[in-house]
PDB file of N, CA and C in Angstrom:
ATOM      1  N   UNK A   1      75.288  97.560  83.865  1.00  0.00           N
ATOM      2  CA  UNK A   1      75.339  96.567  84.928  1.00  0.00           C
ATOM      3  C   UNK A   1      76.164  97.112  86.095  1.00  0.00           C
ATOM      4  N   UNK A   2      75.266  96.803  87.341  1.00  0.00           N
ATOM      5  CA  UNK A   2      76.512  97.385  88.036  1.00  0.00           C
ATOM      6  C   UNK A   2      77.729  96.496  88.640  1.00  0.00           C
ATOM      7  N   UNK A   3      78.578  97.332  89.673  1.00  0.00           N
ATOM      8  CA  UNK A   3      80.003  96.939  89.513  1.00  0.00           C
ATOM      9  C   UNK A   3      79.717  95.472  90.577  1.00  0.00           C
ATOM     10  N   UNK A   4      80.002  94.395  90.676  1.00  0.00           N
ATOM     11  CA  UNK A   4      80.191  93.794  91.735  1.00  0.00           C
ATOM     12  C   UNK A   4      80.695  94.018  93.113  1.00  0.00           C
ATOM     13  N   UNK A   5      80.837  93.500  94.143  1.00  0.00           N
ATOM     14  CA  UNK A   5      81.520  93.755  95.015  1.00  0.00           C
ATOM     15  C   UNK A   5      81.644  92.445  95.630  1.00  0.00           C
ATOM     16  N   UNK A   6      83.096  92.520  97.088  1.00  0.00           N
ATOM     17  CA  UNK A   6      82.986  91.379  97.674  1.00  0.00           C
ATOM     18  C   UNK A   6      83.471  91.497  99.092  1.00  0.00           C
ATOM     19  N   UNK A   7      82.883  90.419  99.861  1.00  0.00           N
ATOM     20  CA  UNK A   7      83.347  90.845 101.415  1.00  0.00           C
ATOM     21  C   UNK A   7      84.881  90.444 101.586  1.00  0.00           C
ATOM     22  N   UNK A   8      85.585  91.012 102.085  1.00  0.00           N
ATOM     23  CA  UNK A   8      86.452  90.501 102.628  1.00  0.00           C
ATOM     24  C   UNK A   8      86.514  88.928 103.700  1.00  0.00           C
ATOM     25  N   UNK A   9      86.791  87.933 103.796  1.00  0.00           N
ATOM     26  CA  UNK A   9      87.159  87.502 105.024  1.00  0.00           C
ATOM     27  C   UNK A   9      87.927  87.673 106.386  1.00  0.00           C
ATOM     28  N   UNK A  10      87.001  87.053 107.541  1.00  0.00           N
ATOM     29  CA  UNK A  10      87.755  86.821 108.726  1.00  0.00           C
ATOM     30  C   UNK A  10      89.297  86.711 108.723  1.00  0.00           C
ATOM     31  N   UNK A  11      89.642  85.724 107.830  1.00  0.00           N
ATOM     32  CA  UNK A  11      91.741  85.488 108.012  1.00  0.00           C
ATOM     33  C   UNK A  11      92.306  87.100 107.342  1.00  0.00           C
ATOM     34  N   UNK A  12      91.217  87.580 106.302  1.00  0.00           N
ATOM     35  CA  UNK A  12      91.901  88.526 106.052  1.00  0.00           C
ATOM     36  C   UNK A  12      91.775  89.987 106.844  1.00  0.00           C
ATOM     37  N   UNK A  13      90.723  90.068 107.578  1.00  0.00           N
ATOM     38  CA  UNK A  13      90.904  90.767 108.615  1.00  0.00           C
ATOM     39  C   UNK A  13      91.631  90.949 109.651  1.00  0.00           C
ATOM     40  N   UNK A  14      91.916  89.614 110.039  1.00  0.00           N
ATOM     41  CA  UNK A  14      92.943  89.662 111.243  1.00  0.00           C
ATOM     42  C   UNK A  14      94.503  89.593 110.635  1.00  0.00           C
ATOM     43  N   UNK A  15      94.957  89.110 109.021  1.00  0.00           N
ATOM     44  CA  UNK A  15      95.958  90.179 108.849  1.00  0.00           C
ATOM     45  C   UNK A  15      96.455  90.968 108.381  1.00  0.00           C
ATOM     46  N   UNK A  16      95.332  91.854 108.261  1.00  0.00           N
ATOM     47  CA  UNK A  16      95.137  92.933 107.928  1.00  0.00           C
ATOM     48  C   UNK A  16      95.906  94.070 109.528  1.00  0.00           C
ATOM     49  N   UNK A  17      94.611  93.517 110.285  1.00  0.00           N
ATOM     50  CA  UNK A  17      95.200  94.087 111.564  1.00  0.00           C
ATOM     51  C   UNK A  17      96.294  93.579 112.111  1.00  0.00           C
ATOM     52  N   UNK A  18      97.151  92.544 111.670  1.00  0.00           N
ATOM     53  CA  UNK A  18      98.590  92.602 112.385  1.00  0.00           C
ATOM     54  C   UNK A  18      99.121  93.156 111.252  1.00  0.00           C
ATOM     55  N   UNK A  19      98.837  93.168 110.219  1.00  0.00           N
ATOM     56  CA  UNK A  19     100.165  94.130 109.450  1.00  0.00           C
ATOM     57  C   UNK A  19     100.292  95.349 109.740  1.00  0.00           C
ATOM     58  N   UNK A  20      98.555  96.273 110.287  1.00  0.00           N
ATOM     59  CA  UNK A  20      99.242  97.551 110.731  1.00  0.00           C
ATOM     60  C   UNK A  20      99.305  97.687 112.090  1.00  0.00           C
ATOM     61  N   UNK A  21      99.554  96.398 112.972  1.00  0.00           N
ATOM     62  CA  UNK A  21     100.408  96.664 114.509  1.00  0.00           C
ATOM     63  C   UNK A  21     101.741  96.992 114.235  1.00  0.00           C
ATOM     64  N   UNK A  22     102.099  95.767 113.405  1.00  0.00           N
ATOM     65  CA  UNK A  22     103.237  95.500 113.023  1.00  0.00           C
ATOM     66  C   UNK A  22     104.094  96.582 112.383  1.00  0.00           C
ATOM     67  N   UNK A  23     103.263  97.103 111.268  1.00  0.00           N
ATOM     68  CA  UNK A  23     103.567  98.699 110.849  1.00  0.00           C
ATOM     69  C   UNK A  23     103.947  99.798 111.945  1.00  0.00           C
ATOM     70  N   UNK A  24     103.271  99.772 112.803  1.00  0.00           N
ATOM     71  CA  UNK A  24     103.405 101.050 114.397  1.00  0.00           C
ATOM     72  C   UNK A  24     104.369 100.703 115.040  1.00  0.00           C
ATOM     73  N   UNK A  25     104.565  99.332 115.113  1.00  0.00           N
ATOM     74  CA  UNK A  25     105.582  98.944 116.375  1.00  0.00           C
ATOM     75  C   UNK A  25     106.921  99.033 115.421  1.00  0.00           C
ATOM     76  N   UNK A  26     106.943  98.851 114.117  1.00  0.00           N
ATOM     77  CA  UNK A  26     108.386  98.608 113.674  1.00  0.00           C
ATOM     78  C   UNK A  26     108.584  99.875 112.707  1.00  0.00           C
ATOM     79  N   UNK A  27     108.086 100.418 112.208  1.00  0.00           N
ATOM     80  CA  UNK A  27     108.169 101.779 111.446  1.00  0.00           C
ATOM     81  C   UNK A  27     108.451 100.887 110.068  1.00  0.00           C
ATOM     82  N   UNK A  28     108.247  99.946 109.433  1.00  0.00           N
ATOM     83  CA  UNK A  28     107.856  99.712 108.036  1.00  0.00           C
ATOM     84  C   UNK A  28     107.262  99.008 107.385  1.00  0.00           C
ATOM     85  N   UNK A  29     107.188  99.102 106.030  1.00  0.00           N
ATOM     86  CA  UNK A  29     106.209  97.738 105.399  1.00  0.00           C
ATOM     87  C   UNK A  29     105.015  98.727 105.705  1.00  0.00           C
ATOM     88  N   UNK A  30     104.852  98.371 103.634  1.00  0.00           N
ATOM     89  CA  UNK A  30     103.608  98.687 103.106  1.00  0.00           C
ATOM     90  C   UNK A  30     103.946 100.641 102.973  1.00  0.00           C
ATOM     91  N   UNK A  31     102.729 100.950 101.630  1.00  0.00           N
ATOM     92  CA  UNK A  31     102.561 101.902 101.695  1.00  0.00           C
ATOM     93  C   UNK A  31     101.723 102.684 102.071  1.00  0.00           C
ATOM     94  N   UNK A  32     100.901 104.057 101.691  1.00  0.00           N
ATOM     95  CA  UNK A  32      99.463 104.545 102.079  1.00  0.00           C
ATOM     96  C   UNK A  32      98.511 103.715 101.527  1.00  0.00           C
ATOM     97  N   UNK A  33      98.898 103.667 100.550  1.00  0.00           N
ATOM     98  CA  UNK A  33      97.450 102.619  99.543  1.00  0.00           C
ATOM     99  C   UNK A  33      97.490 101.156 100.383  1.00  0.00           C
ATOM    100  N   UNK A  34      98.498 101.004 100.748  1.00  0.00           N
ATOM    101  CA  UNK A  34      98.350  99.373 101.112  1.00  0.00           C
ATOM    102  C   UNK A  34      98.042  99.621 102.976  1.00  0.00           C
ATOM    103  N   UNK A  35      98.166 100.977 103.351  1.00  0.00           N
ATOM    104  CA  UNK A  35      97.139 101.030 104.686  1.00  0.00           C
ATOM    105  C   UNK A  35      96.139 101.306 104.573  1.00  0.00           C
ATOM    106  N   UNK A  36      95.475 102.036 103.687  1.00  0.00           N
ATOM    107  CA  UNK A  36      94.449 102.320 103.399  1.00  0.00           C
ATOM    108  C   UNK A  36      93.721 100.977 102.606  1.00  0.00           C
ATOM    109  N   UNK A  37      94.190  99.766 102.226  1.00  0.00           N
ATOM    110  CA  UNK A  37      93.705  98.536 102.528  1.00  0.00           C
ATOM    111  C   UNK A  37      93.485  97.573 103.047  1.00  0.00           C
ATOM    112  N   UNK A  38      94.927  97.975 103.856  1.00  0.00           N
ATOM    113  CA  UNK A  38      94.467  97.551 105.438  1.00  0.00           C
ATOM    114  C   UNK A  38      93.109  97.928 106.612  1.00  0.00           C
ATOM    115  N   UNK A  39      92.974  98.697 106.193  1.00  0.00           N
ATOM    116  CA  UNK A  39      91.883  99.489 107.344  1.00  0.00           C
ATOM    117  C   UNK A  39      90.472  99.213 106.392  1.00  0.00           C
ATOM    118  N   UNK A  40      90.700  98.997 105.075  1.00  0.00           N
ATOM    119  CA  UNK A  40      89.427  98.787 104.405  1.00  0.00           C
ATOM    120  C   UNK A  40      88.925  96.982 104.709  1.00  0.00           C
ATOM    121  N   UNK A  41      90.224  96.134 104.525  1.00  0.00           N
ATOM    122  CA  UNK A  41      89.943  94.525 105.019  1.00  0.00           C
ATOM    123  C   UNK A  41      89.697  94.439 106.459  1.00  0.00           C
ATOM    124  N   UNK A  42      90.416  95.063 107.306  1.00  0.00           N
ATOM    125  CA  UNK A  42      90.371  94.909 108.869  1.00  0.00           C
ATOM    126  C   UNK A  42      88.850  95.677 109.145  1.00  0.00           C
ATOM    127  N   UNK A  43      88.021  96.160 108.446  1.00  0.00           N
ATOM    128  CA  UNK A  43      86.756  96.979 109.044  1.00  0.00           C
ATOM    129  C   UNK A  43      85.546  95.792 107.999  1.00  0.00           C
ATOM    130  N   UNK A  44      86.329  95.119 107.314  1.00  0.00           N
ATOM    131  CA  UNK A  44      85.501  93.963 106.626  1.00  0.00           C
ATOM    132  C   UNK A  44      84.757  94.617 105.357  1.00  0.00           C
ATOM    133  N   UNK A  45      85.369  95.491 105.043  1.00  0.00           N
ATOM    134  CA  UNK A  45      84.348  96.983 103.824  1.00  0.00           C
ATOM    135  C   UNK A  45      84.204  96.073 102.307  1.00  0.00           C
ATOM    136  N   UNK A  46      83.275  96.696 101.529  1.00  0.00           N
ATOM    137  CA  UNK A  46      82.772  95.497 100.849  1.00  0.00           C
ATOM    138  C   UNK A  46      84.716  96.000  99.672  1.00  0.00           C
ATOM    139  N   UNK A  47      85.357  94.979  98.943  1.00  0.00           N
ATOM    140  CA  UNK A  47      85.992  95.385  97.871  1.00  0.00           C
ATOM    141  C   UNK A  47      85.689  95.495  96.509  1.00  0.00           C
ATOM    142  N   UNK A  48      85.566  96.514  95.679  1.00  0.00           N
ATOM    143  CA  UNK A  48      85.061  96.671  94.272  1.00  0.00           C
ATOM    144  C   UNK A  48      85.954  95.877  93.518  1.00  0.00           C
ATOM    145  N   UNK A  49      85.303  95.785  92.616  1.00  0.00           N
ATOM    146  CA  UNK A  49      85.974  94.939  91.275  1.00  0.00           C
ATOM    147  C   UNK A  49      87.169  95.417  90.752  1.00  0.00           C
ATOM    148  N   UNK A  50      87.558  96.599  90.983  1.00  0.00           N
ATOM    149  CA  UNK A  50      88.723  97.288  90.836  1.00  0.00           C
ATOM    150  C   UNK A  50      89.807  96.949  91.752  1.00  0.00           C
ATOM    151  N   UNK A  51      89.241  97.296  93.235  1.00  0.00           N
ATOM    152  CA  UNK A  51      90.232  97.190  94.439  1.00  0.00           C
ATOM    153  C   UNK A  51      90.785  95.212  93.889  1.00  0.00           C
ATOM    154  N   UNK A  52      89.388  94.847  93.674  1.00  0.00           N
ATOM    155  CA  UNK A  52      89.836  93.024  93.662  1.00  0.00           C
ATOM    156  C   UNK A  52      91.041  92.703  93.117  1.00  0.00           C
ATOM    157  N   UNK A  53      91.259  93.401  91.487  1.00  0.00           N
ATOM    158  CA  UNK A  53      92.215  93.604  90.380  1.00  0.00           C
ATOM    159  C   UNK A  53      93.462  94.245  91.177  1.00  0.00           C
ATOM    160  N   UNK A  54      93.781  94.934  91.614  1.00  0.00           N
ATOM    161  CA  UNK A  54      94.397  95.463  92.328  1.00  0.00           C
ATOM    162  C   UNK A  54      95.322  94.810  93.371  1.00  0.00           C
ATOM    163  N   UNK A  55      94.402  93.758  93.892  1.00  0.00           N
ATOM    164  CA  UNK A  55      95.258  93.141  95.366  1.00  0.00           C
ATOM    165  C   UNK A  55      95.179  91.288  94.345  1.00  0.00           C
ATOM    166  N   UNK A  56      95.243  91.467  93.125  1.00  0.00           N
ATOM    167  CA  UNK A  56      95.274  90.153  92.723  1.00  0.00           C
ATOM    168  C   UNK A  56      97.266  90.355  91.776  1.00  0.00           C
ATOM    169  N   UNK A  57      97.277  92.018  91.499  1.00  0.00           N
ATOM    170  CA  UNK A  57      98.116  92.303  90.949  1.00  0.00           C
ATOM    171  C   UNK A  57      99.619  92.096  91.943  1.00  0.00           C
ATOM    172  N   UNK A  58      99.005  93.169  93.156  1.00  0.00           N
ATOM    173  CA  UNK A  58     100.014  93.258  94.082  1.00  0.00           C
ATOM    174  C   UNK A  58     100.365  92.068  94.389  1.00  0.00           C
ATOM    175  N   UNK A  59      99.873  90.652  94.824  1.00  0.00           N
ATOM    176  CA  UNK A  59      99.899  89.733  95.149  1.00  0.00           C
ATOM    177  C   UNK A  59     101.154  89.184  94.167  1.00  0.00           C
ATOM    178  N   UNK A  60     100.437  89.212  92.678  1.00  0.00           N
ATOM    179  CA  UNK A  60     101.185  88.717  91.816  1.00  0.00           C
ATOM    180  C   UNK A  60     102.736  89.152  91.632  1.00  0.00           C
ATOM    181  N   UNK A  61     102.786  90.564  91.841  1.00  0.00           N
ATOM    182  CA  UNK A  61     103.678  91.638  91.957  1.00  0.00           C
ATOM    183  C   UNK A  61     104.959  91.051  93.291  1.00  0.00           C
ATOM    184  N   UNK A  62     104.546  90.620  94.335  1.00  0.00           N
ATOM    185  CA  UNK A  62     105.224  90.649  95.584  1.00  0.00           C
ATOM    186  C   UNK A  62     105.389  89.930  96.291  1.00  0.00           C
ATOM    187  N   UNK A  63     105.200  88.438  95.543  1.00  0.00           N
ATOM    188  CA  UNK A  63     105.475  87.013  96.116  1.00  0.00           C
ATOM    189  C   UNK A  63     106.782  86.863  96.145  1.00  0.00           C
ATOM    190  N   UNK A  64     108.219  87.879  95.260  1.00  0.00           N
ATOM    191  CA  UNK A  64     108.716  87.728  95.420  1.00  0.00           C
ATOM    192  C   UNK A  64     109.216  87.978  96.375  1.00  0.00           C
ATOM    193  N   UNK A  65     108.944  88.626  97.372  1.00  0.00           N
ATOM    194  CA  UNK A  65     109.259  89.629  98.702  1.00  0.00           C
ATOM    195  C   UNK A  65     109.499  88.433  99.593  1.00  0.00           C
ATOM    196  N   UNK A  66     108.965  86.961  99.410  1.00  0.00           N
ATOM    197  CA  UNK A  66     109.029  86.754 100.523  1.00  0.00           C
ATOM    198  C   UNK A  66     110.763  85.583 100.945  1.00  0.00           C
ATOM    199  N   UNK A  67     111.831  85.946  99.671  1.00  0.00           N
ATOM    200  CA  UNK A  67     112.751  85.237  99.332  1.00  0.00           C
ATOM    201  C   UNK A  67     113.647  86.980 100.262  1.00  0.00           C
ATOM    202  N   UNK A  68     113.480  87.497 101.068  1.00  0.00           N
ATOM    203  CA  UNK A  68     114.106  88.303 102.087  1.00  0.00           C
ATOM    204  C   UNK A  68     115.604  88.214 102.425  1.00  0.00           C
ATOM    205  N   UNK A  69     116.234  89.075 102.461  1.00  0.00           N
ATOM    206  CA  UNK A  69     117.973  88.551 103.413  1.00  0.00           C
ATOM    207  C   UNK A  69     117.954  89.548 104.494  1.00  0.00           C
ATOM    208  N   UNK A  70     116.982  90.289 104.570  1.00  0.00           N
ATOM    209  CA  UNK A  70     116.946  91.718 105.388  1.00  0.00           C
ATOM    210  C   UNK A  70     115.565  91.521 106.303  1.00  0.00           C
ATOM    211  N   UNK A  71     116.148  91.344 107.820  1.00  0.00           N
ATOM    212  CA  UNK A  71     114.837  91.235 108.631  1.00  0.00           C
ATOM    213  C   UNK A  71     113.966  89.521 108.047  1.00  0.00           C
ATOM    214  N   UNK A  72     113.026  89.376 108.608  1.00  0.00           N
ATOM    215  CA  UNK A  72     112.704  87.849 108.378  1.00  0.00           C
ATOM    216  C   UNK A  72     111.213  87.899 108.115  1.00  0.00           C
ATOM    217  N   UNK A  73     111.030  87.741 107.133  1.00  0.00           N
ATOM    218  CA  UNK A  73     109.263  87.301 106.963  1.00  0.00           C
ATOM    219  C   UNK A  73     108.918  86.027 107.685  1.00  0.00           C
ATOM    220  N   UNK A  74     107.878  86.339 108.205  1.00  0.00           N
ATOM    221  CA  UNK A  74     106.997  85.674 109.106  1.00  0.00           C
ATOM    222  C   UNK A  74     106.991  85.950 110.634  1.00  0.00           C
ATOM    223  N   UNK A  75     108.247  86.990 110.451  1.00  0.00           N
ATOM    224  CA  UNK A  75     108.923  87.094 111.908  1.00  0.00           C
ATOM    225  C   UNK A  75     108.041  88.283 112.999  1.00  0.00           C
ATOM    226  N   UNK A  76     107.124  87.889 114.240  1.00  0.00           N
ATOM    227  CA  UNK A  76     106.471  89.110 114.926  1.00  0.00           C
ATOM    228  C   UNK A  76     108.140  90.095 115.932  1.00  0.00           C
ATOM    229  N   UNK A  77     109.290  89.178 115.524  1.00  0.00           N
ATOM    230  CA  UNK A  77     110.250  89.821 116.567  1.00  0.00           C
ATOM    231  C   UNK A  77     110.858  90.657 115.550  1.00  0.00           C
ATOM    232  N   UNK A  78     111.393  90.688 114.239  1.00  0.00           N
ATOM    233  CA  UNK A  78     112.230  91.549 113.426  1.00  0.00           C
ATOM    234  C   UNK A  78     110.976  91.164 111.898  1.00  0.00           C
ATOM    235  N   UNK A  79     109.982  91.354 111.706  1.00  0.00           N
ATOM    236  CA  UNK A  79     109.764  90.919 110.554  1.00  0.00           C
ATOM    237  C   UNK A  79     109.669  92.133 109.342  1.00  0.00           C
ATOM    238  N   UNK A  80     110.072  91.601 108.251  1.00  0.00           N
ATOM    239  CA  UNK A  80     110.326  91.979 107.231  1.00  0.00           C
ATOM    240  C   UNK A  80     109.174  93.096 106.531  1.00  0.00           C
ATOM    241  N   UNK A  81     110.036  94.066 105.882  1.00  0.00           N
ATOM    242  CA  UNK A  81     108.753  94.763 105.362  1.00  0.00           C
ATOM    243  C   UNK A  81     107.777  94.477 104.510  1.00  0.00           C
ATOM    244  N   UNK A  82     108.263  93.703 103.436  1.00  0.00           N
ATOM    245  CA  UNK A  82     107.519  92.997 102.617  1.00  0.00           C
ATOM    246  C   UNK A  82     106.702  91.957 103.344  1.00  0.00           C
ATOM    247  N   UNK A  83     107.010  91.920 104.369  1.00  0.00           N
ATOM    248  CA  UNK A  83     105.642  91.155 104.926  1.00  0.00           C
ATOM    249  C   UNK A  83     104.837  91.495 105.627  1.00  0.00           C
ATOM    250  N   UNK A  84     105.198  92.658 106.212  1.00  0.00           N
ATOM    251  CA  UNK A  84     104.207  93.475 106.778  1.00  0.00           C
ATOM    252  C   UNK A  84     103.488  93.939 105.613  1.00  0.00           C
ATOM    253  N   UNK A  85     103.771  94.287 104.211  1.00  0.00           N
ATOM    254  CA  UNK A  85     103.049  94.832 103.420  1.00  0.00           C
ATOM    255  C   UNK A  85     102.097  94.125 102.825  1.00  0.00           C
ATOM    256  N   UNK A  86     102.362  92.304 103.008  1.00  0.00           N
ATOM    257  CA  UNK A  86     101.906  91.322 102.403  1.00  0.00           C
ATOM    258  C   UNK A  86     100.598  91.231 103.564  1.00  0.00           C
ATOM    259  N   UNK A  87     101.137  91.602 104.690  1.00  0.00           N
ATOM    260  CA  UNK A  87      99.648  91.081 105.959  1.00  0.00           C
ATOM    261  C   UNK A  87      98.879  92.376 105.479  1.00  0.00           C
ATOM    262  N   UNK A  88      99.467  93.724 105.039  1.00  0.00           N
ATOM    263  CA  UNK A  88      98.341  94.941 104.293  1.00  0.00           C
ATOM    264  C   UNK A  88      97.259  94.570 103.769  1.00  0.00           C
ATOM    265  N   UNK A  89      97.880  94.063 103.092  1.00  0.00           N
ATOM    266  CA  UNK A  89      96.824  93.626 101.649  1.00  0.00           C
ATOM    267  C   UNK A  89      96.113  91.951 101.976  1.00  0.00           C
ATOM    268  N   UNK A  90      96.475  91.631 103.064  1.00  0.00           N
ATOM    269  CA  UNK A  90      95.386  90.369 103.728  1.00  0.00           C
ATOM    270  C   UNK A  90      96.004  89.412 103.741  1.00  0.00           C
ATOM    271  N   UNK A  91      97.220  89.219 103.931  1.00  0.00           N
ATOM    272  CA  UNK A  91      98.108  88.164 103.413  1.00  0.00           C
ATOM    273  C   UNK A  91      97.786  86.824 102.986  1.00  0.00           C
ATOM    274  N   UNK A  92      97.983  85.446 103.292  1.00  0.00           N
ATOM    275  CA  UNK A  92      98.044  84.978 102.272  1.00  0.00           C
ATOM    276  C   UNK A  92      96.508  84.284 102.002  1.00  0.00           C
ATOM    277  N   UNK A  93      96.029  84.811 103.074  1.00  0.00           N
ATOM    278  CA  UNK A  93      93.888  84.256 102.525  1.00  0.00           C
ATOM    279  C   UNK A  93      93.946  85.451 101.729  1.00  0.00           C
ATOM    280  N   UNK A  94      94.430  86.937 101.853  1.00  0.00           N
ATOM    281  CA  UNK A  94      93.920  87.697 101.028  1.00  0.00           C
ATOM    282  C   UNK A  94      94.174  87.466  99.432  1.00  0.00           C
ATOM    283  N   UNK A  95      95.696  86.657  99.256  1.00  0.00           N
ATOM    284  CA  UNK A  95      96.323  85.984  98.007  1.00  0.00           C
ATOM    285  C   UNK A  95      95.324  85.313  97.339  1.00  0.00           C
ATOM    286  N   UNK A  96      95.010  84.084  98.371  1.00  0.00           N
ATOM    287  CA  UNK A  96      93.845  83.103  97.935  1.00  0.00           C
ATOM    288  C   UNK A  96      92.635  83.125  97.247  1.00  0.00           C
ATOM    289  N   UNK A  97      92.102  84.554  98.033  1.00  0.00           N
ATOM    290  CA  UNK A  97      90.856  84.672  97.998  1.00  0.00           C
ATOM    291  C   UNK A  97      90.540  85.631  96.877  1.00  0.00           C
ATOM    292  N   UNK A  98      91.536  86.315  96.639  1.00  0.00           N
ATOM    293  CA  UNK A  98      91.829  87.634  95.248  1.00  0.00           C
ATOM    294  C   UNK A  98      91.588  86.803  94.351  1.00  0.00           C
ATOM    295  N   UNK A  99      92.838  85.695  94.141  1.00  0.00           N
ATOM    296  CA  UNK A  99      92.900  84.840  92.646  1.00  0.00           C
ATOM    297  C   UNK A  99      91.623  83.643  92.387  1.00  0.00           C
ATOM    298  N   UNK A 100      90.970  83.650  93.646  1.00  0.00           N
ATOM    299  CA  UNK A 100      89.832  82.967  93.770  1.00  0.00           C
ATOM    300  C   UNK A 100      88.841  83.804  93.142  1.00  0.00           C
ATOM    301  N   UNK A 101      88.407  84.895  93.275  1.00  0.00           N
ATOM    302  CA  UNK A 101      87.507  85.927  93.134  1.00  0.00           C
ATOM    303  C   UNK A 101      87.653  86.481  91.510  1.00  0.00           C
ATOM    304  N   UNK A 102      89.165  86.635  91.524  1.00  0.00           N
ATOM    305  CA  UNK A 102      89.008  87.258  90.244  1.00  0.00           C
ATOM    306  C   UNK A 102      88.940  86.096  88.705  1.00  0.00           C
ATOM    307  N   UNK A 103      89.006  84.817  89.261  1.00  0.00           N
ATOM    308  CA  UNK A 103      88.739  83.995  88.276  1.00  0.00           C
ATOM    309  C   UNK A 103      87.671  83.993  87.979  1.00  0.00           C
ATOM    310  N   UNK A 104      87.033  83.996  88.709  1.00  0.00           N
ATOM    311  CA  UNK A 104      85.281  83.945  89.153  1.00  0.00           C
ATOM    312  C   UNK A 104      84.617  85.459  87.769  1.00  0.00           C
ATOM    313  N   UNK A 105      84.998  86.121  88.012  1.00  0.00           N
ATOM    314  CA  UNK A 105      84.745  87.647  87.542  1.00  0.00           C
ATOM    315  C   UNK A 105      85.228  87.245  86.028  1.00  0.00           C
ATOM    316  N   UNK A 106      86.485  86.893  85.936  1.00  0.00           N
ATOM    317  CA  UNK A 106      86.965  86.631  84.338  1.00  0.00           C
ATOM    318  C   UNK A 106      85.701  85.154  83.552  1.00  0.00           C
ATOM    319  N   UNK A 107      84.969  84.173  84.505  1.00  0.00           N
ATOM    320  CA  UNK A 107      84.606  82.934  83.535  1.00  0.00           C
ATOM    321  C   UNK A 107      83.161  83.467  83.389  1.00  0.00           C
TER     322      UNK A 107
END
């Protein structure tokens, strides 16, 4: 059978693309893998069943990020790296739409 795939959304495109403005203008937040998912949500590229697992983990992985004392999540004037890494990976439609998707795949 083959592998599924799924589109990304619109919300997660656009923050996709502010997490890596946000990345250029401030020098942090996020890694290669999590730009290189940035540029895969922001171009709308289909995600495999793998990548899905993946950004359902990180998600799960890095909600704690957003309890910060350093720099401010949500912030476009000082914001936090963990949230720039969180808009990487599609922020929080990309959250939504992961644990949405991958339930879907598990029933």
């Amino acid at each position: 059978m083959a592998e599924q795939t799924f589109m990304p959304i619109q919300a997660m495109a656009a923050a996709a693309k502010r997490g890596l403005r946000l990345r250029e203008k401030f020098g942090r937040g996020g890694t290669e893998v999590g730009v290189a998912r940035a540029n895969q949500l922001a171009n709308r590229e289909p995600v495999s069943e793998a990548d899905l697992k993946s950004m359902k983990s990180y998600f799960a992985r890095h909600a704690v990020d957003k309890d910060t004392h350093t720099h401010e999540w949500g912030s476009e004037k000082d914001p936090s790296a963990g949230w720039i890494a969180w808009l990487l990976w599609g922020g929080d439609a990309g959250a939504k739409w992961a644990e949405a998707k991958a339930k879907k795949l598990e029933s």
